[in-house]
N, C-alpha and C. Protein backbone atom coordinates (compact mmCIF):
# COMPACT_ATOMS: atom_id res chain seq x y z
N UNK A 1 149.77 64.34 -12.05
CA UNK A 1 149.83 64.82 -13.41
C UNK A 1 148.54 64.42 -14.10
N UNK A 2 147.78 65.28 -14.88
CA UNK A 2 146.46 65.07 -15.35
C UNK A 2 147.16 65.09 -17.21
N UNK A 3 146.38 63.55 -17.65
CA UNK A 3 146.85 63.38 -18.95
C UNK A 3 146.02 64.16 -19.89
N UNK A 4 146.37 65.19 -20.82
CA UNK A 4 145.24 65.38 -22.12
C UNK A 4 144.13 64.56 -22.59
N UNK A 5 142.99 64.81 -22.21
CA UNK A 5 142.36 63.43 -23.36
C UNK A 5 141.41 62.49 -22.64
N UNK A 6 142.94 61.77 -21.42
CA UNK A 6 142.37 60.73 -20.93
C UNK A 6 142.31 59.26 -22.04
N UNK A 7 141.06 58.20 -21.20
CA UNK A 7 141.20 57.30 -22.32
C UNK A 7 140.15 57.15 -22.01
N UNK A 8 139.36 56.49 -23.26
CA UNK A 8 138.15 56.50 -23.51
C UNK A 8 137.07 57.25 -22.82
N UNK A 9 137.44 58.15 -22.92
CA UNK A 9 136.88 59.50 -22.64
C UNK A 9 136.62 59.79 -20.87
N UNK A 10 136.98 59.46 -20.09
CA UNK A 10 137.63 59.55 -19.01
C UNK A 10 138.68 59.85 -18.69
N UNK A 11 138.98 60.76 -17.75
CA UNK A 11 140.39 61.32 -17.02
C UNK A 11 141.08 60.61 -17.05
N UNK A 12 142.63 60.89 -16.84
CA UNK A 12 143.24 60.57 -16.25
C UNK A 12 144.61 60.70 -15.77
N UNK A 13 144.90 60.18 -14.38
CA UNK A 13 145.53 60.98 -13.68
C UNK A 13 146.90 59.93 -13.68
N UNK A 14 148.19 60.69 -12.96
CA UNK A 14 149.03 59.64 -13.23
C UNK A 14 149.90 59.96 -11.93
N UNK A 15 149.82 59.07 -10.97
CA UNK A 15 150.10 59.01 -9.59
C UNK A 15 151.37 57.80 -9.29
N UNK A 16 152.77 58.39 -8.46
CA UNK A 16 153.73 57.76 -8.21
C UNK A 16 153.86 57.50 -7.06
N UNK A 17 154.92 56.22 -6.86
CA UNK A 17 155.43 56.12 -5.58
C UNK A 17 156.83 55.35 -6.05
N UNK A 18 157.62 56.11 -5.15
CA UNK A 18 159.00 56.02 -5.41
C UNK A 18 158.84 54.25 -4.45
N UNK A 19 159.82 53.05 -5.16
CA UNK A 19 160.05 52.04 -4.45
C UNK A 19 161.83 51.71 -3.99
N UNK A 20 162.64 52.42 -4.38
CA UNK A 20 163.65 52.69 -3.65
C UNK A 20 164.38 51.40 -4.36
N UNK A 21 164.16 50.80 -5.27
CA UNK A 21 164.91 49.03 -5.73
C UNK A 21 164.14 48.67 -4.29
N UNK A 22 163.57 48.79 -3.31
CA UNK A 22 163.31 47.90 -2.10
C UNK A 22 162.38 46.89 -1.82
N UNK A 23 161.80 45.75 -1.36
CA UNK A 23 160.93 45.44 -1.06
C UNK A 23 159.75 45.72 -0.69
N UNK A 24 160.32 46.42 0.93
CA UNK A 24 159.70 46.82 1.60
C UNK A 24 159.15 48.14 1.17
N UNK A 25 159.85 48.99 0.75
CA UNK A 25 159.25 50.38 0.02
C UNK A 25 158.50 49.96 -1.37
N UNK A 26 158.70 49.16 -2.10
CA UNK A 26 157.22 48.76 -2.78
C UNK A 26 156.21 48.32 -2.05
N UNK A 27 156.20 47.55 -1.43
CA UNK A 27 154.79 47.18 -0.82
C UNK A 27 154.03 48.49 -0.41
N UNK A 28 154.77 49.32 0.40
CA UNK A 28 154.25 50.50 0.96
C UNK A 28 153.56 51.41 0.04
N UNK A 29 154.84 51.44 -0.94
CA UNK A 29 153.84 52.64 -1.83
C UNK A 29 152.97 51.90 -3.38
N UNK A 30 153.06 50.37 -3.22
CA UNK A 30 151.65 50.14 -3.72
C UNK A 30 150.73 50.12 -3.12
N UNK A 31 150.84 49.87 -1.89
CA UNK A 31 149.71 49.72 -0.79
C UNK A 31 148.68 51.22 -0.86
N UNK A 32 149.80 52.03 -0.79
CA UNK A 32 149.60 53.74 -0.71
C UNK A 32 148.79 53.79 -2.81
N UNK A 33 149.28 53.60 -3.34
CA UNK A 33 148.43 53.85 -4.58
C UNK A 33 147.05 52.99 -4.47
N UNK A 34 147.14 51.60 -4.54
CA UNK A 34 145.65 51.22 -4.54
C UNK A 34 144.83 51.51 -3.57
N UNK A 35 145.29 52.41 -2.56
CA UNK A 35 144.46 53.20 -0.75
C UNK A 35 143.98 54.46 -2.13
N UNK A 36 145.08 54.81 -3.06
CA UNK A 36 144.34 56.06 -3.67
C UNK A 36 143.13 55.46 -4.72
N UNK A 37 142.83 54.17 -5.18
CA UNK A 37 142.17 53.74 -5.95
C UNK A 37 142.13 53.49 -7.10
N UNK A 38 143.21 53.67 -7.75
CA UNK A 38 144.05 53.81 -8.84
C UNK A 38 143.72 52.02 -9.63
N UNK A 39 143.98 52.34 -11.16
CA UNK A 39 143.47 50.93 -11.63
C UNK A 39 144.07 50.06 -12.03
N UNK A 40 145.44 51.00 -11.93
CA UNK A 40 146.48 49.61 -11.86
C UNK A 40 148.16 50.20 -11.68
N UNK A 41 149.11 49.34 -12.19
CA UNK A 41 150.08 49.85 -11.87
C UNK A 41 151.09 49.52 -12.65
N UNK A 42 151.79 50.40 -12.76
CA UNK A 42 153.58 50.30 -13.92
C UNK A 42 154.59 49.97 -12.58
N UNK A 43 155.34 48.81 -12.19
CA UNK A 43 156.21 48.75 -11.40
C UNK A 43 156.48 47.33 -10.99
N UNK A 44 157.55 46.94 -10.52
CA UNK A 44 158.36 48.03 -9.72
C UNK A 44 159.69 47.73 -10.61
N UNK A 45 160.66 48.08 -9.91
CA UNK A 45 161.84 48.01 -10.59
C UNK A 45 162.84 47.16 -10.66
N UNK A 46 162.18 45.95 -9.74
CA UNK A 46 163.28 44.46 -9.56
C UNK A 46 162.01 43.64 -9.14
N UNK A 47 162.51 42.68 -9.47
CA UNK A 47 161.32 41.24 -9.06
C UNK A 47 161.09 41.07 -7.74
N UNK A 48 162.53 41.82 -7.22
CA UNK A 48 161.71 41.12 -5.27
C UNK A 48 160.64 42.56 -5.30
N UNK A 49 160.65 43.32 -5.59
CA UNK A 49 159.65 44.51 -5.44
C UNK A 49 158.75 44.42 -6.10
N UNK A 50 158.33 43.70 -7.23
CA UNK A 50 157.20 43.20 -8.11
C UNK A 50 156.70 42.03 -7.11
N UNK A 51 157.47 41.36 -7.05
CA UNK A 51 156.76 39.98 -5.98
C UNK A 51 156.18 40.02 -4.79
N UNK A 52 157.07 41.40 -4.42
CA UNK A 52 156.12 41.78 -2.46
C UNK A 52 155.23 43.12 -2.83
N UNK A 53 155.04 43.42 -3.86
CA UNK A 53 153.82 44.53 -4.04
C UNK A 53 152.62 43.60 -4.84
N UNK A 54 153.27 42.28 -5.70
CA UNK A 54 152.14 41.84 -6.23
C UNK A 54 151.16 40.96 -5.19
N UNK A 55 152.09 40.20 -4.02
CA UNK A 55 151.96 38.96 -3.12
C UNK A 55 151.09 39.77 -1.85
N UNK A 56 151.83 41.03 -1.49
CA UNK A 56 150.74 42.04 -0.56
C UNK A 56 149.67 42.53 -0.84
N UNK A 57 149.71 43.33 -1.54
CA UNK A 57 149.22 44.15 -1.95
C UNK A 57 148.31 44.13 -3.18
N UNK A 58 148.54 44.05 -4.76
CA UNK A 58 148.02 44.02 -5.83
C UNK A 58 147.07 42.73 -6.04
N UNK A 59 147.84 41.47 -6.28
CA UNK A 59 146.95 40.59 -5.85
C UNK A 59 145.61 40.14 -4.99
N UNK A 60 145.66 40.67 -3.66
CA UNK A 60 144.58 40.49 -3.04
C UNK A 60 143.72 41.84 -3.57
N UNK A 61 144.08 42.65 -3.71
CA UNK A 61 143.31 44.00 -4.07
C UNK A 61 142.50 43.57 -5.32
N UNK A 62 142.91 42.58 -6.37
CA UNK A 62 142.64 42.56 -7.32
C UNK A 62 142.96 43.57 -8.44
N UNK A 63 144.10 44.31 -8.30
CA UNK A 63 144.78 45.60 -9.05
C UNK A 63 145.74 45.01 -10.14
N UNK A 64 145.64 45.23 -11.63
CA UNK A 64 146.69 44.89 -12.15
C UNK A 64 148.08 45.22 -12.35
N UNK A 65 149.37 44.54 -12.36
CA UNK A 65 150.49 44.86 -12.08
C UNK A 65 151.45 44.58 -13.30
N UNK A 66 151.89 45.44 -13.99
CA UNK A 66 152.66 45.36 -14.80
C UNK A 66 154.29 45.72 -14.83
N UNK A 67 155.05 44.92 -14.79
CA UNK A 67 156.15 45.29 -14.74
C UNK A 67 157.55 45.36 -15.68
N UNK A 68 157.85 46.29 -15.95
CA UNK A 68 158.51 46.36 -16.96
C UNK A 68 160.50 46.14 -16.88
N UNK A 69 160.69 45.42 -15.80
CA UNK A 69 161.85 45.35 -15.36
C UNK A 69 161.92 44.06 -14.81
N UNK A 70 161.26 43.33 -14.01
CA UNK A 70 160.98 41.86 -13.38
C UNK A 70 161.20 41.34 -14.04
N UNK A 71 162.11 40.26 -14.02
CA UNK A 71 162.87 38.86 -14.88
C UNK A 71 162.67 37.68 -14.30
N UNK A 72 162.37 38.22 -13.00
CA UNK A 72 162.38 36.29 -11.67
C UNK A 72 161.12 34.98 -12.34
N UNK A 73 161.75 34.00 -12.09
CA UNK A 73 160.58 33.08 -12.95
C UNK A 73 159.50 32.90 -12.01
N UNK A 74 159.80 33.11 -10.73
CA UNK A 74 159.20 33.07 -9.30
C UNK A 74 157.76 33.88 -9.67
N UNK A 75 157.67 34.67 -10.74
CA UNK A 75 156.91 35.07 -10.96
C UNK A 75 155.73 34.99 -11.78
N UNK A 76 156.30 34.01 -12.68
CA UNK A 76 155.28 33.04 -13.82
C UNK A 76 153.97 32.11 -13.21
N UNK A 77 154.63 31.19 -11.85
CA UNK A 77 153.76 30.38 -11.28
C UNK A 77 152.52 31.12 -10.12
N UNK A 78 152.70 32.78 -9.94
CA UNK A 78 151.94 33.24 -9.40
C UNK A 78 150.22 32.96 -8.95
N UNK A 79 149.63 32.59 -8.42
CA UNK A 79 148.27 32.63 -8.07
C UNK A 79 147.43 33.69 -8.57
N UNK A 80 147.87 34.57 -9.62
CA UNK A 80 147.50 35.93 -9.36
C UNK A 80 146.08 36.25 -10.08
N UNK A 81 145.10 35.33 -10.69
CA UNK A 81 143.71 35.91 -11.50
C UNK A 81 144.14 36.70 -12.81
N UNK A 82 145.10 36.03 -13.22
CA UNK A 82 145.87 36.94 -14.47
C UNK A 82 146.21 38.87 -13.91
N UNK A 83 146.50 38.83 -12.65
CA UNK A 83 146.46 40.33 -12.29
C UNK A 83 147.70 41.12 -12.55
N UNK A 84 149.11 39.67 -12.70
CA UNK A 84 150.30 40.00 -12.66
C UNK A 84 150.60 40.20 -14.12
N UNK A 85 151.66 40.70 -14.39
CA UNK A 85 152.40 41.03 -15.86
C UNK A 85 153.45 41.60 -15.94
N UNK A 86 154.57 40.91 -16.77
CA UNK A 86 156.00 41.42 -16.96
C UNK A 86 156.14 41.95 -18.62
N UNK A 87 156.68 42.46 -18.81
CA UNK A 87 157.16 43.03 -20.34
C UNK A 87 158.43 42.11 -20.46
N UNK A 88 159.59 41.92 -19.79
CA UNK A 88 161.08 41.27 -19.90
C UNK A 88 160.64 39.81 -19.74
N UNK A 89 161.24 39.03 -20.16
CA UNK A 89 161.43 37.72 -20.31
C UNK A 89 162.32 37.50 -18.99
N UNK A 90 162.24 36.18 -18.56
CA UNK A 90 162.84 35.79 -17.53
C UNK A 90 164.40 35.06 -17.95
């Protein structure tokens, strides 16, 4: 999906991957978005899927991860270069 506008005057595009509530299907299809180059990410939809897309994948990539559903505190003490981010309180 190509947004009107963009932001700051650059495109932009808005690319999914279904994570199934799963672990393992987040990792995959964050793995699969930052392979597309993408600059960051809205997801996932439970903390174990925020934690194994941030711990695989986002983190070492250096990709930021925002999640708007993750509550686990497991997630506060992260290593992450400030890369990680929740909206919900734990």
């Amino acid at each position: 999906m190509r947004c009107a506008g963009g932001v700051n005057g650059k495109r932009l595009d808005l690319l999914s991957a279904n994570d199934k509530s799963l672990r393992l299907a987040g990792i995959l299809g964050a793995q699969g978005l930052v392979d597309e180059g993408v600059v960051g990410i809205v997801g996932g939809s439970t903390s174990s899927v925020t934690l194994g897309a941030a711990q695989e994948v986002t983190i070492p990539a250096g990709v930021p991860l925002v999640s708007p559903a993750a509550t686990s505190p497991s997630l506060s003490p992260l290593d992450d270069g400030g890369t990680v981010w929740r909206t919900a309180p734990s």
